[in-house]
Protein backbone atom coordinates (compact mmCIF):
# COMPACT_ATOMS: atom_id res chain seq x y z
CA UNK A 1 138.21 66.14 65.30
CA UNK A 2 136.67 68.51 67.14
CA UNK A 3 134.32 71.39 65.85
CA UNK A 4 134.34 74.51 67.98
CA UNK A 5 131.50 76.97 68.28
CA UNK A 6 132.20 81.28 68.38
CA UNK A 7 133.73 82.12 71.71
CA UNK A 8 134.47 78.90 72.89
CA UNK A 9 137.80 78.53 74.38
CA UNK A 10 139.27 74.86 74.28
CA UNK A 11 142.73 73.49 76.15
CA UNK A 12 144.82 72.51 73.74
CA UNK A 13 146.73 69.97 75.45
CA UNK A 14 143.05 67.58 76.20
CA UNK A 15 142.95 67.34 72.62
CA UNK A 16 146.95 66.94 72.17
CA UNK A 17 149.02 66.60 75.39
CA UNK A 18 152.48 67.19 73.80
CA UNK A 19 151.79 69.46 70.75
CA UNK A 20 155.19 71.54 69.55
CA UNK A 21 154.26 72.65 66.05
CA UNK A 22 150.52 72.97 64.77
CA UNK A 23 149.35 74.28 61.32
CA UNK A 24 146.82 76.74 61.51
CA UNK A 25 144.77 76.22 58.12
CA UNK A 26 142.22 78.55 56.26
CA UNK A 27 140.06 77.03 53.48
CA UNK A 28 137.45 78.33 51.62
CA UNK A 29 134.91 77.97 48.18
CA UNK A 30 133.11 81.03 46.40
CA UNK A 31 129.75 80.50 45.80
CA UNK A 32 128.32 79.40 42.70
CA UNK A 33 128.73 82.91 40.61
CA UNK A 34 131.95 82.09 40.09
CA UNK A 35 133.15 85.23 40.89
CA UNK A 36 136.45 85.00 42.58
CA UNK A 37 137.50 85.54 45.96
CA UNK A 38 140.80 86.23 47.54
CA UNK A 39 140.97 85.58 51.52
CA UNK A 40 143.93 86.05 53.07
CA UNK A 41 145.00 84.12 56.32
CA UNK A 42 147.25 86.61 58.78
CA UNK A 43 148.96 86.15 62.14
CA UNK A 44 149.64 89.22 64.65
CA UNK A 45 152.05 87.42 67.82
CA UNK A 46 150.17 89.98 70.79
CA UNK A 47 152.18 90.64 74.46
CA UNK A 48 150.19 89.64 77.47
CA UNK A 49 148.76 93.07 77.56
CA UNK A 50 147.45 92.78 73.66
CA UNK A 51 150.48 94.80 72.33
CA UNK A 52 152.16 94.04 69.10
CA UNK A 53 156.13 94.31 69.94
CA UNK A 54 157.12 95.53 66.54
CA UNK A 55 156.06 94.91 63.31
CA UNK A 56 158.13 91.35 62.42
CA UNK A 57 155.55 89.93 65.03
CA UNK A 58 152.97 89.54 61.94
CA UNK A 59 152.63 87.25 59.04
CA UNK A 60 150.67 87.70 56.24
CA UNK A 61 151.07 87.09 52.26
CA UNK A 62 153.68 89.94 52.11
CA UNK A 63 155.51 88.76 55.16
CA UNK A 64 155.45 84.76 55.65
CA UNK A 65 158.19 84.66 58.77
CA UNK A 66 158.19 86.29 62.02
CA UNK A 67 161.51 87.36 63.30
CA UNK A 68 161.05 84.98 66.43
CA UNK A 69 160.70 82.03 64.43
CA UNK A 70 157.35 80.95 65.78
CA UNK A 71 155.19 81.89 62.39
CA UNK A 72 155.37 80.57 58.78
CA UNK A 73 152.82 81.65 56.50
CA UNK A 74 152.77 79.25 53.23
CA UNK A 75 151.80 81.82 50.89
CA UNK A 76 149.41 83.93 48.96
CA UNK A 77 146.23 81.76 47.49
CA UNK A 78 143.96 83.53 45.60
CA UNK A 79 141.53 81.55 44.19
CA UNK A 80 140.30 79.16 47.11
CA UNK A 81 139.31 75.66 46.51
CA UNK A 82 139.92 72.23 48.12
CA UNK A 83 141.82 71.29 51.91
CA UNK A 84 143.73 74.27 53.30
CA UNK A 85 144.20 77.48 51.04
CA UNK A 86 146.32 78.68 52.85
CA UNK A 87 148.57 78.10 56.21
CA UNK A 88 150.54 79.09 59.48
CA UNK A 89 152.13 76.95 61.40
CA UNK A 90 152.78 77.83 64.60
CA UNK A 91 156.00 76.73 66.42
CA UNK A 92 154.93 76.80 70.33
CA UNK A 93 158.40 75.96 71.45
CA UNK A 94 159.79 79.06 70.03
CA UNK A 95 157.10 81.82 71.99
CA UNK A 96 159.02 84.28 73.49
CA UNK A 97 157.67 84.60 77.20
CA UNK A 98 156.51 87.91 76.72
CA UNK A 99 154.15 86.67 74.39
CA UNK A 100 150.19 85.95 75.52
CA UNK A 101 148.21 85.47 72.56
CA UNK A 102 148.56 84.66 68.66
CA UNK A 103 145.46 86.08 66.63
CA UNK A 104 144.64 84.76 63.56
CA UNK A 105 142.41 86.84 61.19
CA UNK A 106 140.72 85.89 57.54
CA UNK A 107 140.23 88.96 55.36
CA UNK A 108 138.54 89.41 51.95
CA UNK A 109 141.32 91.01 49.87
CA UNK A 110 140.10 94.49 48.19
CA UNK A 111 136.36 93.61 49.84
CA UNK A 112 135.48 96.94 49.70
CA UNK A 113 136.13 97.76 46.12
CA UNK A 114 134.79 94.36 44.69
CA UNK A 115 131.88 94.86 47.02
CA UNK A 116 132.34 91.37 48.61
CA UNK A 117 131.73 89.92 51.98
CA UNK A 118 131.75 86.75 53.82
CA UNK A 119 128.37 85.68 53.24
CA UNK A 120 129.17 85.07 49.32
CA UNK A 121 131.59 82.64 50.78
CA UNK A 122 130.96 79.01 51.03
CA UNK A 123 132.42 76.29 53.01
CA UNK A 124 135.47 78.84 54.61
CA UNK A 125 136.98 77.21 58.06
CA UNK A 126 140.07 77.20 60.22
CA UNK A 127 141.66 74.54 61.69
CA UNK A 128 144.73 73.29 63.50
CA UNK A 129 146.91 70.84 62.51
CA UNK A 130 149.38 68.96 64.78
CA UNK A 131 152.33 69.30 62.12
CA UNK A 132 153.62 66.24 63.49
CA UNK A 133 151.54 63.41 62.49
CA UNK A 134 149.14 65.84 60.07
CA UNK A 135 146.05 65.01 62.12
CA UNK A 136 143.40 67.49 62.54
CA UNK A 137 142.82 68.49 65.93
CA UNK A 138 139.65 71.36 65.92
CA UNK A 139 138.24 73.14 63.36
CA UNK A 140 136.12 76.27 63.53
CA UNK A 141 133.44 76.63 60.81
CA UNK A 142 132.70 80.43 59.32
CA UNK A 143 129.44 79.49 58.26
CA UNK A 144 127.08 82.57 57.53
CA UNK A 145 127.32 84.15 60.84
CA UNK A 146 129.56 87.26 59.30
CA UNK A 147 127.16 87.63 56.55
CA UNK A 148 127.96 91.23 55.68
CA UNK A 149 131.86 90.88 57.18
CA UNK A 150 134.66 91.75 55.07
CA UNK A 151 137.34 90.75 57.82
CA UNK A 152 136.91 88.70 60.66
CA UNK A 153 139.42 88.80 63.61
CA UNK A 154 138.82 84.66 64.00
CA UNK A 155 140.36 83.31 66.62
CA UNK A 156 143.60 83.17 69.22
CA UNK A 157 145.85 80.93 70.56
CA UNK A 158 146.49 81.84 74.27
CA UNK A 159 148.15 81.51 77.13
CA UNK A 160 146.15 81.01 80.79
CA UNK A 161 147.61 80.22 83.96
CA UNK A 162 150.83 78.32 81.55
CA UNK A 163 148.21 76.33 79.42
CA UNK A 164 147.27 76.99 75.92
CA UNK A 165 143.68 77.35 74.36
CA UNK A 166 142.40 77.56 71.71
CA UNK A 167 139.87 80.55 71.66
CA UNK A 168 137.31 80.54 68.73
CA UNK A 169 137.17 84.83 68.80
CA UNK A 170 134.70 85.62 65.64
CA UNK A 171 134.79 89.03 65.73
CA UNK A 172 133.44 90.77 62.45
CA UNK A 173 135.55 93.41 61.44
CA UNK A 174 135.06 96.16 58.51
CA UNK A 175 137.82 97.42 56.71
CA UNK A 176 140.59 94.90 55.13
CA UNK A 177 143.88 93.46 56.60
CA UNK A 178 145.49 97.37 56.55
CA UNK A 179 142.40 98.42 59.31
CA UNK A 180 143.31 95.52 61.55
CA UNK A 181 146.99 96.03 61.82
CA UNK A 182 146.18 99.39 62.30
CA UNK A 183 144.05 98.42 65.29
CA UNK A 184 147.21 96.62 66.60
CA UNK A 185 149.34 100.30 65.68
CA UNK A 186 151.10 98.83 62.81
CA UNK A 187 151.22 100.85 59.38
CA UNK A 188 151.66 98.13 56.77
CA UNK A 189 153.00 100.69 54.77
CA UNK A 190 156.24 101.74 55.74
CA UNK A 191 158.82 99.44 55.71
C-alpha cells in the first residue's frame, strides 16, 4: 500500500499495470463526542477541459450510476465506522474519450447547520481498490489538514499523455455537496 501526500500525483499503472475496475473508498470515525457525522462520498466524470457533460456524469447518494456506466456509488452511510463507509468504483474500460478527469469529493452533510467540520473528524481516508483481487493500492489520509473544511474537493483520477494518475487534490471547500456541483454548473435541484 501506498500512502499519498496532498498534491501528489501517482501513475496508476506502477502500482497496478493492468487495472480495469478500482473501488474508490471513503471511511471515516467521529470523534469521541459521539455526535454523529454524515460524509458523503461523490463523483463528478469532468471533459478534458474540466466541463461536466450533463448532469448523469455525477454520482452521489441520490444518484449511484452514471449514464456511461463507468460510476457506481454503493450508497448512503450515515453514521461512519469501520473499513470503507462508503464506495465508487470506477470502471476505466468504460471512459468515454472525451473524458479527462474523475473528481472525487467528501462532504459533511448539512455542515453548516450542525456547525460541523472536518477537524471533528477522526481517522477519514480515501483509497483505491483494484476490484479485482480487493487489494488496496494507495490511500490518501484526511488527517487535520482541513480543520475548519466542511467539503473537500479530494482528489482526481486523470488522464496525461494516455496514462492514468492518481492526483491527491485536497482542496478545502465551504459550502456542502449543492456548492460544488454548482461550481461544475449543475443545479442538483431540478431533475
Amino acid at each position: 500500500m501506498n500512502i499519498v501526500q496532498r498534491d501528489q500525483k501517482v501513475k496508476l499503472s506502477e502500482l497496478l499495470p493492468d487495472f480495469e475496475v478500482l473501488k474508490v473508498g471513503l471511511g471515516w470515525k467521529v470523534d469521541a463526542s459521539g455526535e454523529e457525522f454524515d460524509l458523503d462520498a461523490s463523483a463528478f466524470m469532468l471533459t478534458h477541459d474540466n466541463q461536466v457533460r450533463n448532469k448523469k456524469d455525477f454520482v452521489f447518494y441520490n444518484n449511484l450510476s452514471d449514464i456511461s456506466g463507468v460510476l457506481q456509488h454503493s450508497g448512503d452511510n450515515v453514521t461512519g465506522g469501520e473499513g470503507d463507509c462508503e464506495q465508487i468504483t470506477v470502471n476505466m474500460k468504460a471512459v468515454p474519450p472525451e473524458i479527462g478527469h474523475i473528481t472525487f469529493v467528501v462532504t459533511i452533510h448539512k455542515a453548516l447547520e450542525r456547525q460541523q467540520t472536518f477537524g471533528r473528524v477522526n481517522d477519514a481516508y480515501i483509497r483505491v481498490v483494484d476490484a479485482k483481487t480487493g487489494k488496496e493500492i494507495l490511500r490518501y489520509n484526511l488527517e487535520k489538514e482541513f480543520y475548519s473544511a466542511t467539503s473537500v474537493v479530494i482528489a482526481d483520477i486523470a488522464k496525461f499523455n494516455n496514462e492514468w494518475y492518481f492526483d491527491a487534490v485536497g482542496v478545502p471547500f465551504s459550502g456542502g455537496l449543492e456548492a460544488i456541483a454548482n461550481d461544475f454548473d449543475l443545479d442538483l435541484t431540478k431533475k
